[in-house]
Protein backbone atom coordinates (compact mmCIF):
# COMPACT_ATOMS: atom_id res chain seq x y z
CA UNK A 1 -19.17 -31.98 -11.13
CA UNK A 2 -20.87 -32.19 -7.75
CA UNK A 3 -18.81 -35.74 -6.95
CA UNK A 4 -19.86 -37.06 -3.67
CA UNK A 5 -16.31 -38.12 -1.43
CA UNK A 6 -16.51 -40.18 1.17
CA UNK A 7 -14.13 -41.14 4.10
CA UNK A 8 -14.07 -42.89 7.34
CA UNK A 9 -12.92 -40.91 10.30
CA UNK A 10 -12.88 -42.09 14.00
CA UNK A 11 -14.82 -39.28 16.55
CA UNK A 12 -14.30 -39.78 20.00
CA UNK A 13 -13.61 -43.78 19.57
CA UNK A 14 -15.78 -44.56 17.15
CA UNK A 15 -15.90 -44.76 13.48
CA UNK A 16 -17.96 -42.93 11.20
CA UNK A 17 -18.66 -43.18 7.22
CA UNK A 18 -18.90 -39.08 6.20
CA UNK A 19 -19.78 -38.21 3.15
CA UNK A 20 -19.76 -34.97 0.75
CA UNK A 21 -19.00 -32.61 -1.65
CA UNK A 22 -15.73 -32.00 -0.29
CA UNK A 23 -12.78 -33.98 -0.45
CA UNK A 24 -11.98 -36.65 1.70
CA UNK A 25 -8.62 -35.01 3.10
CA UNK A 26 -10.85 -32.15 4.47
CA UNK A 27 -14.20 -34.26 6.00
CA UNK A 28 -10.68 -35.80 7.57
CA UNK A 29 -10.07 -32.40 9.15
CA UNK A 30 -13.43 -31.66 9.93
CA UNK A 31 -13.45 -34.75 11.98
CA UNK A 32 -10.17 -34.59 13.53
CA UNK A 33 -11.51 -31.03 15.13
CA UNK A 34 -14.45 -32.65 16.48
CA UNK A 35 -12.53 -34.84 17.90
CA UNK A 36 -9.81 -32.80 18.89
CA UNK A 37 -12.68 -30.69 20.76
CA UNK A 38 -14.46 -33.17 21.96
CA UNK A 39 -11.11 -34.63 23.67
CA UNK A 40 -10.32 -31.11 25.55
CA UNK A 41 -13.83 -31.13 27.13
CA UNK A 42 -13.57 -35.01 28.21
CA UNK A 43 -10.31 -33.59 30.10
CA UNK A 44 -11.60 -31.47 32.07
CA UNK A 45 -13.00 -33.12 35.63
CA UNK A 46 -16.75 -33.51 35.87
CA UNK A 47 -17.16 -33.43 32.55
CA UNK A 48 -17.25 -37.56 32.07
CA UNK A 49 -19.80 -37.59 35.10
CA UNK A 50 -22.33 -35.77 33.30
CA UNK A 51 -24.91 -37.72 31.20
CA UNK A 52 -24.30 -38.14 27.66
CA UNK A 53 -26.80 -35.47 26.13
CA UNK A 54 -24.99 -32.89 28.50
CA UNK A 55 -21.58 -33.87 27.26
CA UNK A 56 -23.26 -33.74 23.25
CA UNK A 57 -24.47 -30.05 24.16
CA UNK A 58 -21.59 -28.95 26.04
CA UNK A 59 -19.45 -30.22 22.42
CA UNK A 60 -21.94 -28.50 20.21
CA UNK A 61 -21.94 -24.72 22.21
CA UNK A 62 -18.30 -24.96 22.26
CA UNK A 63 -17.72 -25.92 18.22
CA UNK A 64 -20.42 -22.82 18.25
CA UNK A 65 -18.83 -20.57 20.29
CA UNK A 66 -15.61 -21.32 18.46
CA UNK A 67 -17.65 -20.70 15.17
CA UNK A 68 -18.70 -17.56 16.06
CA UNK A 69 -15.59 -16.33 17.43
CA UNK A 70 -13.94 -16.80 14.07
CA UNK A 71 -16.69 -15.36 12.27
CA UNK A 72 -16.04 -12.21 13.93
CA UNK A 73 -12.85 -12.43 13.46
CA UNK A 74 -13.18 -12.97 10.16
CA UNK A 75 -15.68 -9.83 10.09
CA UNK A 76 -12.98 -7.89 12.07
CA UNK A 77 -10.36 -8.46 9.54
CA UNK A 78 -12.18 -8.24 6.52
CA UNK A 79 -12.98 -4.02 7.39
CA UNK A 80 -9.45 -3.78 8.69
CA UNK A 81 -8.71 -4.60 5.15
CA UNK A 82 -11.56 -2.55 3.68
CA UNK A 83 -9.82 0.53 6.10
CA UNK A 84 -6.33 -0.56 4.68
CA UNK A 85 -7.73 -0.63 1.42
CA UNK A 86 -9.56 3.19 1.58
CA UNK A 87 -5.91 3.88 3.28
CA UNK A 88 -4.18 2.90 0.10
CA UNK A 89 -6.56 4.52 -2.22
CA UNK A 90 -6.15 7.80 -0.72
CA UNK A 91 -2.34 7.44 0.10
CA UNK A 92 -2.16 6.49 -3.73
CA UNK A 93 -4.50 9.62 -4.97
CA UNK A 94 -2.60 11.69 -2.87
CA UNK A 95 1.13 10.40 -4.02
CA UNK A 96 -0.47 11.31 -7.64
CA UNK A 97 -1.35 14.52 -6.60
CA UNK A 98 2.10 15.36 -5.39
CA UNK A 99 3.71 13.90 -8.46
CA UNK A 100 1.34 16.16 -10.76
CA UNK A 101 2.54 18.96 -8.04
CA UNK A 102 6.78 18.42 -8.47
CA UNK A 103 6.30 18.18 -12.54
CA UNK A 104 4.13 21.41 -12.52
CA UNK A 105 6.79 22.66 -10.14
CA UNK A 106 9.60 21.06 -12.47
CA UNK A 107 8.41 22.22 -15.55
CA UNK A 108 8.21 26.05 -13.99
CA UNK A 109 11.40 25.72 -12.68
CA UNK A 110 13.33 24.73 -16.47
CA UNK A 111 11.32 28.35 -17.73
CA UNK A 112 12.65 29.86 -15.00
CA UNK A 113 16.42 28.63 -15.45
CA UNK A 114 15.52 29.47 -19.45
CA UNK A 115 14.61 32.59 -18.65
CA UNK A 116 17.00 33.18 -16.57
CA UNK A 117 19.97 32.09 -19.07
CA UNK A 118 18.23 34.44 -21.37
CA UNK A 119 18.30 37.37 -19.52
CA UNK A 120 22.15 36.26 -18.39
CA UNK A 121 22.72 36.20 -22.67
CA UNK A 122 21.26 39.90 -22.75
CA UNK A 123 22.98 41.14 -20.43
CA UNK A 124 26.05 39.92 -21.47
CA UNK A 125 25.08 41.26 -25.16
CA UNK A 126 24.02 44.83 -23.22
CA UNK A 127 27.88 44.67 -21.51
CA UNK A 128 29.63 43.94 -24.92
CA UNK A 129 27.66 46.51 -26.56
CA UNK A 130 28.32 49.02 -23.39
CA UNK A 131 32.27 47.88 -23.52
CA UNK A 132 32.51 48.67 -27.27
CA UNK A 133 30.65 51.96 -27.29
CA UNK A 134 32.58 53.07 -24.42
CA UNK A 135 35.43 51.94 -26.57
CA UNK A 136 35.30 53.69 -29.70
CA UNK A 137 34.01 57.08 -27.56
CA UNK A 138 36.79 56.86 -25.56
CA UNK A 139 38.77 56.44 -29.02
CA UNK A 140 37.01 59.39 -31.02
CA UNK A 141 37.80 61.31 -27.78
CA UNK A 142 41.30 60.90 -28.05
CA UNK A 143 41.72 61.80 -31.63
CA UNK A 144 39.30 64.26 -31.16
CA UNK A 145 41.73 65.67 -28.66
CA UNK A 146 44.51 64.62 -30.35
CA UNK A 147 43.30 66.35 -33.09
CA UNK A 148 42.76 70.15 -31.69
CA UNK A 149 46.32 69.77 -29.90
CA UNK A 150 47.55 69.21 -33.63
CA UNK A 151 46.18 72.58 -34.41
CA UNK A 152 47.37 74.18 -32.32
């Protein structure tokens, strides 16, 4: 499983045999950054006046300087998405909460309308009960009435 890869890549005009665990494409990349790097530095003016081992340590503290700029970076956006993820947690605990809140709310609002259709049914039954009492008084009143002006 642990393949060796190798690959030639050319850093800084010369060519190099590399050799690894990782694929060839990316020892390819690896390279091509070194010597991407080591190009940028060469631009500058000075820098090909200096002796050799200052132009090797001046390449290494900038690969290292890049490295540990991206590792903080890296650092930096992995609690931005610990935050984010705390964020979401708590936006999602509180979404349930409200959800739990409108069906409790829901549900009390049907036994309200129930109870409210209900009492609209009993009153209606309490009118129709009032209507025909009134009714039939009203009627026994009139023959009642009617009845002592017979005798009259």
């Amino acid at each position: 499983m642990n393949e060796k890869h190798y690959a030639q890549v050319l850093i800084d005009g010369k060519i190099y045999t590399l050799g690894g665990a990782e694929e060839a494409q990316y020892l390819q990349k690896v390279a091509s950054y070194i010597n991407d790097k080591t190009a940028q530095l060469k631009a500058k003016d000075g820098f090909s006046k200096q002796s050799q081992e200052y132009q090797s340590v001046m390449i290494q503290l900038n690969i290292a300087d890049d490295y540990f700029k991206a590792a903080e970076q890296a650092r930096e956006s992995q609690k931005q998405r610990d935050d984010m993820e705390k964020e979401s947690y708590s936006l999602k605990h509180d979404l349930v909460t409200m959800q739990m809140k409108l069906e409790n709310l829901e549900r009390k609002l049907q036994e309200a309308e129930q109870k409210q259709k209900q009492a609209e049914e009993e009153l209606l039954k309490i009118k129709a009960v009032q209507t025909a009492s009134a009714a039939s008084a009203h009627g026994n009143n009139q023959n009642f009435f009617s009845g002592n002006n017979g005798h009259r």
